[in-house]
Protein backbone atom coordinates (compact mmCIF):
# COMPACT_ATOMS: atom_id res chain seq x y z
CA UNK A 1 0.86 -57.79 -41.98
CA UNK A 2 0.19 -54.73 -40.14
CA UNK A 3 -2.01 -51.82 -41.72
CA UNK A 4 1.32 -49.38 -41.69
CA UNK A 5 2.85 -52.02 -43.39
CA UNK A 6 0.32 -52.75 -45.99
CA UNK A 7 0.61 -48.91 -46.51
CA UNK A 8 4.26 -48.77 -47.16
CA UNK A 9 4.15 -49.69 -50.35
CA UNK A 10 1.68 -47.54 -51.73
CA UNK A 11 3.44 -44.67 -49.98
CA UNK A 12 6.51 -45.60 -51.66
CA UNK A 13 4.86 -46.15 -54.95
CA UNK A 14 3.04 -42.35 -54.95
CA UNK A 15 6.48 -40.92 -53.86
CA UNK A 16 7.93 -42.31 -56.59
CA UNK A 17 5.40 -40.85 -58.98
CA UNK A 18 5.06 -38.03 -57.58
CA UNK A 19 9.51 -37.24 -58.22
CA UNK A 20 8.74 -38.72 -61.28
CA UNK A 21 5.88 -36.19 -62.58
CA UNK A 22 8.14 -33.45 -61.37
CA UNK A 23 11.06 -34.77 -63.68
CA UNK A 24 9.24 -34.65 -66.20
CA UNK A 25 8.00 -31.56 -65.74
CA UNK A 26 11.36 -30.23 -65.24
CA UNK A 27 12.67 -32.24 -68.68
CA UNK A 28 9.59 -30.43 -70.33
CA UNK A 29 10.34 -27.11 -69.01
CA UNK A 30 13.84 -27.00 -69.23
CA UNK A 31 13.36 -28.29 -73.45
CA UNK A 32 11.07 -26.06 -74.66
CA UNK A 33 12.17 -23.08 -72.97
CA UNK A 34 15.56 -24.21 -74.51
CA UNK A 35 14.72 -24.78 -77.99
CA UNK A 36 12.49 -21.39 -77.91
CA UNK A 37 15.49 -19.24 -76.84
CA UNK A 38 17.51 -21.20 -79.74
CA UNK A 39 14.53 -20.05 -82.24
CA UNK A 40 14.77 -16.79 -80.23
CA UNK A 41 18.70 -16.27 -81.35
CA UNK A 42 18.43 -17.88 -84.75
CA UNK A 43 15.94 -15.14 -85.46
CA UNK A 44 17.95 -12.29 -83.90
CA UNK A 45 21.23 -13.38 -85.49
CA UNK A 46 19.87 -14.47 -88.87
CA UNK A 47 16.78 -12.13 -89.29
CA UNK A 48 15.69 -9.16 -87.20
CA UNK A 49 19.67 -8.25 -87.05
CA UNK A 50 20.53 -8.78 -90.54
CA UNK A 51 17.06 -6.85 -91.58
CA UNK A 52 18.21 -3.66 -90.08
CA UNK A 53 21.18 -3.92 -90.92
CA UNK A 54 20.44 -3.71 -94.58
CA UNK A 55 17.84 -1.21 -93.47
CA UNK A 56 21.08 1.02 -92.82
CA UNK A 57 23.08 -0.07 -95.61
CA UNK A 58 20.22 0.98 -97.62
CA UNK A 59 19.97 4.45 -96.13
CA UNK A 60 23.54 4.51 -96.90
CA UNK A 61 23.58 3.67 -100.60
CA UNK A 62 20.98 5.95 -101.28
CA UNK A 63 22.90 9.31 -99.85
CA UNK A 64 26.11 7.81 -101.32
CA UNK A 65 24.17 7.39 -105.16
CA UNK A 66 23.12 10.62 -104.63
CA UNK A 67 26.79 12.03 -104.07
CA UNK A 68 28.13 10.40 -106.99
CA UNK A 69 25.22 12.26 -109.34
CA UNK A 70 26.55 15.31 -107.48
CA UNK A 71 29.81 14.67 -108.62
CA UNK A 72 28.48 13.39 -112.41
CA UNK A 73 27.07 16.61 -112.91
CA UNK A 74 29.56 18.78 -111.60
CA UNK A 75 32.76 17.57 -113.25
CA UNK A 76 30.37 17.53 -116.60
CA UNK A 77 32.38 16.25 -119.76
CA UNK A 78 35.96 17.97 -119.44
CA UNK A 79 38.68 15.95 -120.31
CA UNK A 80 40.72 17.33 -117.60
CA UNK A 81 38.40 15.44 -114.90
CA UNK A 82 37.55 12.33 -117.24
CA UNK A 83 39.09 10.34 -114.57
CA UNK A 84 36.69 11.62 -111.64
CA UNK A 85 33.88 11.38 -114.40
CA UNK A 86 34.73 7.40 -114.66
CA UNK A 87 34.89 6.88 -111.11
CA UNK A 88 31.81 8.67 -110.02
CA UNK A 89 29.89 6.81 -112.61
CA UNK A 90 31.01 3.01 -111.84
CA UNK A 91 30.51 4.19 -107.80
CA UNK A 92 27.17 5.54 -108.53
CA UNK A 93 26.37 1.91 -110.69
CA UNK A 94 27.96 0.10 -107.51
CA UNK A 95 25.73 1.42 -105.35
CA UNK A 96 22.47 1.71 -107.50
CA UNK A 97 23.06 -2.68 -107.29
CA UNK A 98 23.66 -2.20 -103.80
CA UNK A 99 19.94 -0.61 -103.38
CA UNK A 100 18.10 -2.96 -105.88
CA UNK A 101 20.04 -5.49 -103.72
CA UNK A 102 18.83 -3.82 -100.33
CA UNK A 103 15.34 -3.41 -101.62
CA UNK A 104 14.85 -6.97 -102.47
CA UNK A 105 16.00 -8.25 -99.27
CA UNK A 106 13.90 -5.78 -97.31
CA UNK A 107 10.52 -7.35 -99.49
CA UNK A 108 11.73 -10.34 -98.81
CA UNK A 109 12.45 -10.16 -94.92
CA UNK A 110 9.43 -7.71 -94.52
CA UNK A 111 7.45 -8.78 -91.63
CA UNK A 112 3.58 -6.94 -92.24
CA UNK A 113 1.83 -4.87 -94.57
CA UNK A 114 3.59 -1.51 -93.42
CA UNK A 115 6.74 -2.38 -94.06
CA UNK A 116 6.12 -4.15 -97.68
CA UNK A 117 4.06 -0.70 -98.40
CA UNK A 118 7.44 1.48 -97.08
CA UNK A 119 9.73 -1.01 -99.57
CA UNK A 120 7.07 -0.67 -102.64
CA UNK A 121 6.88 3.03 -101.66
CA UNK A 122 10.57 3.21 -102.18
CA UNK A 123 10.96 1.45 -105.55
CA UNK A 124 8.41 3.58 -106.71
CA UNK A 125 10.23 7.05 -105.64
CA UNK A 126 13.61 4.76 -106.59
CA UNK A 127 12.38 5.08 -110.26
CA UNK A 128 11.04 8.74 -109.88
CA UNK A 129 14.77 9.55 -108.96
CA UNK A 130 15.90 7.47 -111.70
CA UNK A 131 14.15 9.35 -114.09
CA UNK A 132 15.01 12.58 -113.26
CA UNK A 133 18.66 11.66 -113.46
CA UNK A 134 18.69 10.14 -116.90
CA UNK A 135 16.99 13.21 -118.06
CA UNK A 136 19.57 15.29 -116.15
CA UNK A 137 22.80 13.52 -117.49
CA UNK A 138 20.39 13.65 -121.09
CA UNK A 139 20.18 17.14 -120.97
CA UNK A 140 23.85 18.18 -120.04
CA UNK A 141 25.33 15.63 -122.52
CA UNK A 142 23.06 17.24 -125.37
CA UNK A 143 23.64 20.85 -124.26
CA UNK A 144 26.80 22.86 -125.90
CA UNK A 145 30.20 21.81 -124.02
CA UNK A 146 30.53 24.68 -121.04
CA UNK A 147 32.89 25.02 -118.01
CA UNK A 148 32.65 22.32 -115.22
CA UNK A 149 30.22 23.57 -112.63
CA UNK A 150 28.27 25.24 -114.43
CA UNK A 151 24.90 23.51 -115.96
CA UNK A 152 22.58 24.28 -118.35
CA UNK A 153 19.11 25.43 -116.96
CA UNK A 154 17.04 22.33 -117.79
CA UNK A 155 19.49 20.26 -116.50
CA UNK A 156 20.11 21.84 -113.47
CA UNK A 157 15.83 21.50 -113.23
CA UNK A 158 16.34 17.98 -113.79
CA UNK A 159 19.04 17.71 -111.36
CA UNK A 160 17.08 19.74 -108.24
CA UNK A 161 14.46 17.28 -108.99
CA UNK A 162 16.41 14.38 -109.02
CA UNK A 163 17.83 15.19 -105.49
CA UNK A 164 14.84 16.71 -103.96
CA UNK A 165 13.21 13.33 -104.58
CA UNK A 166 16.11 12.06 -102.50
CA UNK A 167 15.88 14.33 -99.66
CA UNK A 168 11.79 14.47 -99.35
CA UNK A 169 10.99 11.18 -100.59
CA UNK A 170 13.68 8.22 -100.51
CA UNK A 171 15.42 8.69 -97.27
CA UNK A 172 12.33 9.52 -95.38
CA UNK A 173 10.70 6.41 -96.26
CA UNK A 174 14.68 4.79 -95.76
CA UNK A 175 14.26 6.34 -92.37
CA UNK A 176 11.11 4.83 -91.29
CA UNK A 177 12.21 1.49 -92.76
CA UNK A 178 15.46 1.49 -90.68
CA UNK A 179 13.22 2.48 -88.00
CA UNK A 180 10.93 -0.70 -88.40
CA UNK A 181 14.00 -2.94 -88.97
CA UNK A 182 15.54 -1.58 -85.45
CA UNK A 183 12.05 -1.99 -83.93
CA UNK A 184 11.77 -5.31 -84.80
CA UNK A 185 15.47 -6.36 -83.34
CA UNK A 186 14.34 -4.65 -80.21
CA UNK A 187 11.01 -6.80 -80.37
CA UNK A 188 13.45 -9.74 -80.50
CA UNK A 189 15.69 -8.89 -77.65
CA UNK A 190 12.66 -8.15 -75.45
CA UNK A 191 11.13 -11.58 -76.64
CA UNK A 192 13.98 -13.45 -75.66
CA UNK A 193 14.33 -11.96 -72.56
CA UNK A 194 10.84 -12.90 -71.67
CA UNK A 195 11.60 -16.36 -72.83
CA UNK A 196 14.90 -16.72 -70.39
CA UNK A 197 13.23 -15.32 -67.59
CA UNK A 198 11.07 -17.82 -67.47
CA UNK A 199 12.79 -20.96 -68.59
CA UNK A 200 15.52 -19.73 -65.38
CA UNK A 201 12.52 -19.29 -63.02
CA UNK A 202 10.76 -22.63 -64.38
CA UNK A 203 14.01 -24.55 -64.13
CA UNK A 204 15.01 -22.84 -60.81
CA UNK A 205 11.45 -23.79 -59.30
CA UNK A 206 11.14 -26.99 -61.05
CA UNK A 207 14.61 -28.50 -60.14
CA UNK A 208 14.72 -27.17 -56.44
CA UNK A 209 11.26 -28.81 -56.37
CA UNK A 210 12.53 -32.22 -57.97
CA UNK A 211 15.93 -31.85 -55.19
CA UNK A 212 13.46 -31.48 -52.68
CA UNK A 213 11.55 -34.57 -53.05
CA UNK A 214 14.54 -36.71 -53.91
CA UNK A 215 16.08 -35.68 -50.53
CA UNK A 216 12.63 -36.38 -48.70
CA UNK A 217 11.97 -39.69 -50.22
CA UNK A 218 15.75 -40.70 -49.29
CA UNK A 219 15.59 -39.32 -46.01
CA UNK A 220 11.86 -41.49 -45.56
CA UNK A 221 13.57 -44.24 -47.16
CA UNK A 222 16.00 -43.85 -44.72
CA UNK A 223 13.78 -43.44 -41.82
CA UNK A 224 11.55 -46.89 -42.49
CA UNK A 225 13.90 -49.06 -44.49
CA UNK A 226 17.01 -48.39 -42.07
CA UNK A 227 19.29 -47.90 -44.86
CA UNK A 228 20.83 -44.58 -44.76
CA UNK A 229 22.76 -44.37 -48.29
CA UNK A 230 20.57 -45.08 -51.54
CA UNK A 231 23.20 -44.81 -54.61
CA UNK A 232 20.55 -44.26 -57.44
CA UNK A 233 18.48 -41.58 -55.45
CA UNK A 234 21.89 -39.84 -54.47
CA UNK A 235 22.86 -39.66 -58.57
CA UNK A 236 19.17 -38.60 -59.41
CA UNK A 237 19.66 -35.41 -56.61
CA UNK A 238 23.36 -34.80 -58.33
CA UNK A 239 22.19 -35.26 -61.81
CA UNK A 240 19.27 -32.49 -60.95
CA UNK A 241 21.45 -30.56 -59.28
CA UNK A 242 23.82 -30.51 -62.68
CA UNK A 243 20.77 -29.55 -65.22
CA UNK A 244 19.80 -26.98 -63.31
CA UNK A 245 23.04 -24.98 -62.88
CA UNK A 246 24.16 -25.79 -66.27
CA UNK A 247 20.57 -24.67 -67.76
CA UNK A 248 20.96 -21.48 -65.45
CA UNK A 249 24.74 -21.06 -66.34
CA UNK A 250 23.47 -21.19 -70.30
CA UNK A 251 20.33 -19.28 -69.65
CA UNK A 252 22.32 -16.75 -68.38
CA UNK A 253 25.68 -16.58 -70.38
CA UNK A 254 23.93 -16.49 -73.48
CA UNK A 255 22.05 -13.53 -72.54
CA UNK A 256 25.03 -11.28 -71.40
CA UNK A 257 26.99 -12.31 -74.33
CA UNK A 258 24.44 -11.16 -76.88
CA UNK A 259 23.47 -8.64 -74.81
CA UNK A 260 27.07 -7.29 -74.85
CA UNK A 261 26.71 -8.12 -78.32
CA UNK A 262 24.08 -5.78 -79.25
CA UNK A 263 25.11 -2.98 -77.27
CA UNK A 264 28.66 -2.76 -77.95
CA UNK A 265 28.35 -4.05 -81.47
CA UNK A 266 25.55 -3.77 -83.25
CA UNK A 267 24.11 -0.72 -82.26
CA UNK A 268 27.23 1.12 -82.68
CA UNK A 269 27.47 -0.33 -86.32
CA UNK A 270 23.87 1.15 -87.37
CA UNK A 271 25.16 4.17 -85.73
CA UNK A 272 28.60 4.34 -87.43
CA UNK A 273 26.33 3.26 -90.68
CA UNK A 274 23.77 6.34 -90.37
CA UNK A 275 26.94 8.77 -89.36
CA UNK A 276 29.20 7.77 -93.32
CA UNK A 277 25.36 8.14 -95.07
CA UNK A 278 25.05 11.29 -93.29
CA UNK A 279 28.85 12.30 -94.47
CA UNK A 280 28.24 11.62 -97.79
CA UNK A 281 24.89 13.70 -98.08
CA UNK A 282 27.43 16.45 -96.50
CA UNK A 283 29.85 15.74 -98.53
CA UNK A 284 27.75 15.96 -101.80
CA UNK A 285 26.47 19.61 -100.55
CA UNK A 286 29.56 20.96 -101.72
CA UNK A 287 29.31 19.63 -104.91
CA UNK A 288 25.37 20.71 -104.90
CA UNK A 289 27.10 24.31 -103.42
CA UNK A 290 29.12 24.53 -107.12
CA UNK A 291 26.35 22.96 -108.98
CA UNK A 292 24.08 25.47 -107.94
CA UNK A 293 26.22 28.34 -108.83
CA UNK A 294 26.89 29.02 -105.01
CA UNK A 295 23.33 28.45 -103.73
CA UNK A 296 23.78 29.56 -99.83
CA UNK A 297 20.93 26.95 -99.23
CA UNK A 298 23.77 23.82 -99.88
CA UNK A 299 26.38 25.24 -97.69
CA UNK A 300 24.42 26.22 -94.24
CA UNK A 301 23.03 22.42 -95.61
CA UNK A 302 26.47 21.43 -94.78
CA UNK A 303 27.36 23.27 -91.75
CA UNK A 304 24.19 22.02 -90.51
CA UNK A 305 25.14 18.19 -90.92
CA UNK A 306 28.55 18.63 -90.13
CA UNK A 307 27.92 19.93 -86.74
CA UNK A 308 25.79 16.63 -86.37
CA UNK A 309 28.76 14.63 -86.85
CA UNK A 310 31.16 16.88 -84.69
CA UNK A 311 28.61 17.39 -81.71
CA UNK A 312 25.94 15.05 -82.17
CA UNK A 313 22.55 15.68 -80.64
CA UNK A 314 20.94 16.13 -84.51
CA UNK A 315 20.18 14.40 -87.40
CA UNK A 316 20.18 10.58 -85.46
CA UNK A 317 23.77 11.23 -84.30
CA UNK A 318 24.43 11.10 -80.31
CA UNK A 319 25.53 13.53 -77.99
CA UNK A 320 29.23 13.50 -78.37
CA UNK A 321 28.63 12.70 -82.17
CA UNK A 322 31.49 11.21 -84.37
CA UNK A 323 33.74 10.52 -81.66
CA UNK A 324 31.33 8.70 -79.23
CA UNK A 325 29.75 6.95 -81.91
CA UNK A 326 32.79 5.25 -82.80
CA UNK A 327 34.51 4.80 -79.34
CA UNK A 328 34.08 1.01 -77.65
CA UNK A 329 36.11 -1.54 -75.68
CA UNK A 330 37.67 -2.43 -78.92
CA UNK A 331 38.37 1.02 -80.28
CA UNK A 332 40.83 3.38 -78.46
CA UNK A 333 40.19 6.69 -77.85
CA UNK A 334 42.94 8.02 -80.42
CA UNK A 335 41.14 5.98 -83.61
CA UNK A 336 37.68 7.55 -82.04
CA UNK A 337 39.10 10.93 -81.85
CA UNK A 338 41.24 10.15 -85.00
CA UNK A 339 37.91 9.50 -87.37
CA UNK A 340 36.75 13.77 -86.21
CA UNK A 341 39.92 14.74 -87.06
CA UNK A 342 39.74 13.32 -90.23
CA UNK A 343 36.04 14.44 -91.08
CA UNK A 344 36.99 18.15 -89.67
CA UNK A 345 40.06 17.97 -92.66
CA UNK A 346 37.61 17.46 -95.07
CA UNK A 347 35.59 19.98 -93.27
CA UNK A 348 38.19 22.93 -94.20
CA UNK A 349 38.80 21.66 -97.59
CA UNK A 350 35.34 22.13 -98.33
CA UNK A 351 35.69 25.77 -96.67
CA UNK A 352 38.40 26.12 -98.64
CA UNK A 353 36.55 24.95 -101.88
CA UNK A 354 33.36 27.41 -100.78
CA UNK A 355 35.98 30.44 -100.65
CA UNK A 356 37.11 29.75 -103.88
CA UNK A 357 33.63 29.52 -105.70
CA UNK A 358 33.07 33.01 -103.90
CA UNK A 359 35.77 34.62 -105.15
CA UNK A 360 34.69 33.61 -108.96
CA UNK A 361 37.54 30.63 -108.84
CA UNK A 362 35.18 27.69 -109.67
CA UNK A 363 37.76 25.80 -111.83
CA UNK A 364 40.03 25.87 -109.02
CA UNK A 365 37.45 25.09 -106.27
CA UNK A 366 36.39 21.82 -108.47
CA UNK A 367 40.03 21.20 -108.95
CA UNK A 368 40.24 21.03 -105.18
CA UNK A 369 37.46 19.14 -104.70
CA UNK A 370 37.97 16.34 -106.97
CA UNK A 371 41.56 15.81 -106.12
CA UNK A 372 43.53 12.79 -105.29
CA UNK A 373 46.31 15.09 -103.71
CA UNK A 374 46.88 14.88 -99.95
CA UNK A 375 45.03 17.71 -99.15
CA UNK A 376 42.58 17.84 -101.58
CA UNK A 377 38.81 17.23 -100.85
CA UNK A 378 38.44 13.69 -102.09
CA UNK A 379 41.52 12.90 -100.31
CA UNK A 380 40.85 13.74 -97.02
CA UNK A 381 36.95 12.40 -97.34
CA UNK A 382 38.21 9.36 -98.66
CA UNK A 383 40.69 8.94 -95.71
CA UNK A 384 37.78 9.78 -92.95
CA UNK A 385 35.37 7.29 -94.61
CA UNK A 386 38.05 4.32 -94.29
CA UNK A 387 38.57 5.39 -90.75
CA UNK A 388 34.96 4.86 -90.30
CA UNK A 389 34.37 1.97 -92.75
CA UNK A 390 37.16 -0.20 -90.40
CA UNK A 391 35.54 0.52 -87.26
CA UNK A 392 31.92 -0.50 -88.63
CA UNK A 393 32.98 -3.86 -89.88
CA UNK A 394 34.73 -4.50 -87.03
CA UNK A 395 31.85 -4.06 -84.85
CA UNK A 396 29.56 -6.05 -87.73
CA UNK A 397 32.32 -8.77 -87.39
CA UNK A 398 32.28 -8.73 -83.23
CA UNK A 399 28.21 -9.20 -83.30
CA UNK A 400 28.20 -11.95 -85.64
CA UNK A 401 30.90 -13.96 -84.13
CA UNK A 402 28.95 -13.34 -80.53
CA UNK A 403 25.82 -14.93 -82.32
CA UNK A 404 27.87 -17.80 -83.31
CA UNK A 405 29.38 -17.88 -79.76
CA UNK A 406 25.45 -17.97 -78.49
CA UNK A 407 24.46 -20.79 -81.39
CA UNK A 408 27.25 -23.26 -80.11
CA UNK A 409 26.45 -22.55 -76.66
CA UNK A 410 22.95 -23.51 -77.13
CA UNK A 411 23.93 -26.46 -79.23
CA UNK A 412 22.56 -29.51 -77.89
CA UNK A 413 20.61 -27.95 -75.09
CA UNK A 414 17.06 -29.73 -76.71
CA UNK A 415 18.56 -32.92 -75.71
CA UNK A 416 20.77 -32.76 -72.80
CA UNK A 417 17.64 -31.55 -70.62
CA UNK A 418 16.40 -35.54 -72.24
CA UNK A 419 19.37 -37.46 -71.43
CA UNK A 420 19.72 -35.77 -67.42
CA UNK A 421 16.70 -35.36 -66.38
CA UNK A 422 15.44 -38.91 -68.51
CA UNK A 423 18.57 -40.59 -66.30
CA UNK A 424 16.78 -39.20 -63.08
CA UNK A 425 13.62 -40.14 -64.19
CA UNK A 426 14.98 -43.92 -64.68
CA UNK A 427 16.70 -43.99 -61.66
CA UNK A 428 14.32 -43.22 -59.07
CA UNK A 429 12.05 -46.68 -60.14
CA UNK A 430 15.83 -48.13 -59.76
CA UNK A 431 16.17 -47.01 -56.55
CA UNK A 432 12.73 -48.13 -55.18
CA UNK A 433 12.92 -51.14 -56.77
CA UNK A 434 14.56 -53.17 -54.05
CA UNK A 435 12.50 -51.51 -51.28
CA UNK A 436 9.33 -52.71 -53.03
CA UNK A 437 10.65 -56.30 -53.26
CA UNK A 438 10.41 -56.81 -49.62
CA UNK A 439 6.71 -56.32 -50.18
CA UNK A 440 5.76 -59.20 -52.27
């Protein structure tokens, strides 16, 4: 036997080895870049999105709580407005749940020392406000019945106190734990990114690597053996060639799709979310404006904030406020535009309701304000925030069933890499085989 052919063989045997190692390699790659992006969405859809989300509905129910006190105090005992009494109390219980409920998700879900210290920081102020309310609802109870709107001096001490605990103390520290919770989703996103950036570049690489050396061996095979067509080598280079666009096609969809996700979904929903909490602190200046015996403070307060929601460009709200906040592929521009004219209705009821309390007509002005009339403040604030509610869940809804989407998409994709690119692996030994025979 010649030396070339005594070589053969062990050429044959270190191509072989060498496709081999590269299929692996490729398997490897193409797995664990996989199951990190699943990790990668599992966290995004079931953790950092869902933390600042609650984040904002925390914000929320805080400014709404504080609304409803507004209201408590302002409508006072009078049998007349017993009705708006009842309501503002079981809203204000609703939503003090809805912040014990927020809080101990957010110590739950917190992710370092800063944030735990924001969420102790806020039970703590939480129980301040608390306080100050008991002692303000205390003190008007015990007091000697008066006219609605107009409160007894302690109690309208308690009361300032109650809300500038609110204002200075709670939605600050709401602020910068909405802040941390949108942080940490970005953190995510950028995370993932990373993670399918490489995994396409490693399976890119890897598997036009692995096609390479398939196609060499066959065409050596080819040259030395005289047999131009070898079946198994031909299904390893297909099978390759199938893992690789199908990781690239997944790598890829997945990423636009919760992409989309986030940017037509979810970040319009914590925007949507910060403009109701900022409508109801506006809304509740009115009632602060006839609490305070027409305090000028409470209604440039609400000119102020309802210029945010109008215009944007203050107070968190984009440029464009209101009616770019809520506009999206899935929300025409009538229902956008439809959601400003509803908040700028309220708007000149509470005008309307500021008038009134100037010209000595406070009865009247809380009798417009506390409404159920078409026309009336609570009315047309109540029709505004379903406007908004409806487009916020909607986007809420569209985000979670694109994480889904993502979930089933990746479903699988730690074991299909196993079953191709373990196939090519096995066939290449299969396709030698034979060749190596003639050598023994």
């Amino acid at each position: 036997m010649s030396v070339v052919s005594k070589e053969t063989p062990a050429r044959l045997r270190l191509w072989s080895f060498v496709v081999i190692v590269a299929g692996v390699a490729l398997l490897a790659a193409t797995s664990v870049m996989m199951s990190r992006v699943q990790a990668q969405v599992r966290t995004i859809g079931g953790d950092a999105a869902p933390q600042a989300a609650t984040a904002a509905d925390l914000y929320f129910a805080l400014s709404d709580m504080d609304a409803q006190v507004a209201r408590m105090v302002l409508v006072g005992d009078a049998a007349e407005l017993s009705g708006s009494q009842i309501d503002a109390l079981g809203t204000y219980r609703g939503r003090s749940l809805q912040v014990d409920a927020d809080l101990q998700r957010s110590l739950t879900t917190a992710t370092g020392a800063a944030e735990r210290a924001v969420v102790l920081e806020l039970l703590h102020h939480l129980a301040v406000y608390r306080q100050w309310v008991w002692q303000t609802l205390t003190a008007q109870s015990q007091a000697p019945p008066g006219p609605p709107g107009r409160l007894p001096p302690d109690a309208l001490g308690y009361y300032t106190q109650a809300t500038n605990v609110l204002h200075l103390d709670l939605l600050p520290a709401a602020q910068r734990l909405r802040d941390a919770g949108e942080a940490r989703l970005d953190r995510a996103y950028a995370d993932k990114r990373t993670t399918e950036i490489i995994g396409l570049a490693l399976a890119s690489v890897l598997g036009t690597g692995l096609v390479v050396l398939l196609l060499v061996l066959q065409v050596w095979l080819a040259r030395r053996f005289r047999r131009v067509f070898n079946p198994a080598l031909a299904a390893a280079t297909v099978l390759t060639l199938i893992l690789i666009a199908a990781a690239g096609f997944v790598f890829v969809t997945q990423e636009r799709t919760l992409g989309a996700a986030r940017d037509d979904s979810l970040r319009p929903y914590l925007a949507l979310s910060q403009a109701r909490a900022l409508s109801y602190d506006a809304a509740a200046d009115t009632s602060r404006y006839l609490v305070s015996a027409n305090l000028a403070y409470y209604r440039e307060d609400f000119t102020r904030k309802s210029q945010c929601l109008v215009r944007g460009g203050g107070c968190g709200i984009a440029d464009g406020g209101l009616a770019r906040v809520a506009a999206g592929r899935d929300v025409s521009p009538y229902r956008s535009r439809q959601v400003v004219d509803r908040w700028q209705a309220y708007r000149r009821g509470h005008e309307r309701i500021v008038a009134l309390a100037g010209a000595g007509r406070t009865a009247a002005a809380i009798d417009t304000l506390t409404g159920i009339r078409r026309g009336d403040a609570a009315f047309d604030f109540s029709y505004f925030d379903a406007a908004v509610d409806e487009i916020a869940t909607a986007r809420r809804r569209d985000f979670d069933a694109a994480v889904r989407d993502c979930e089933r998409l990746l479903a699988g994709w730690t074991v299909i890499p196993i079953l191709l690119a373990g196939l090519v692996i096995l066939l290449v030994p299969l396709g030698v085989r034979k060749r190596l025979a003639e050598y023994r």
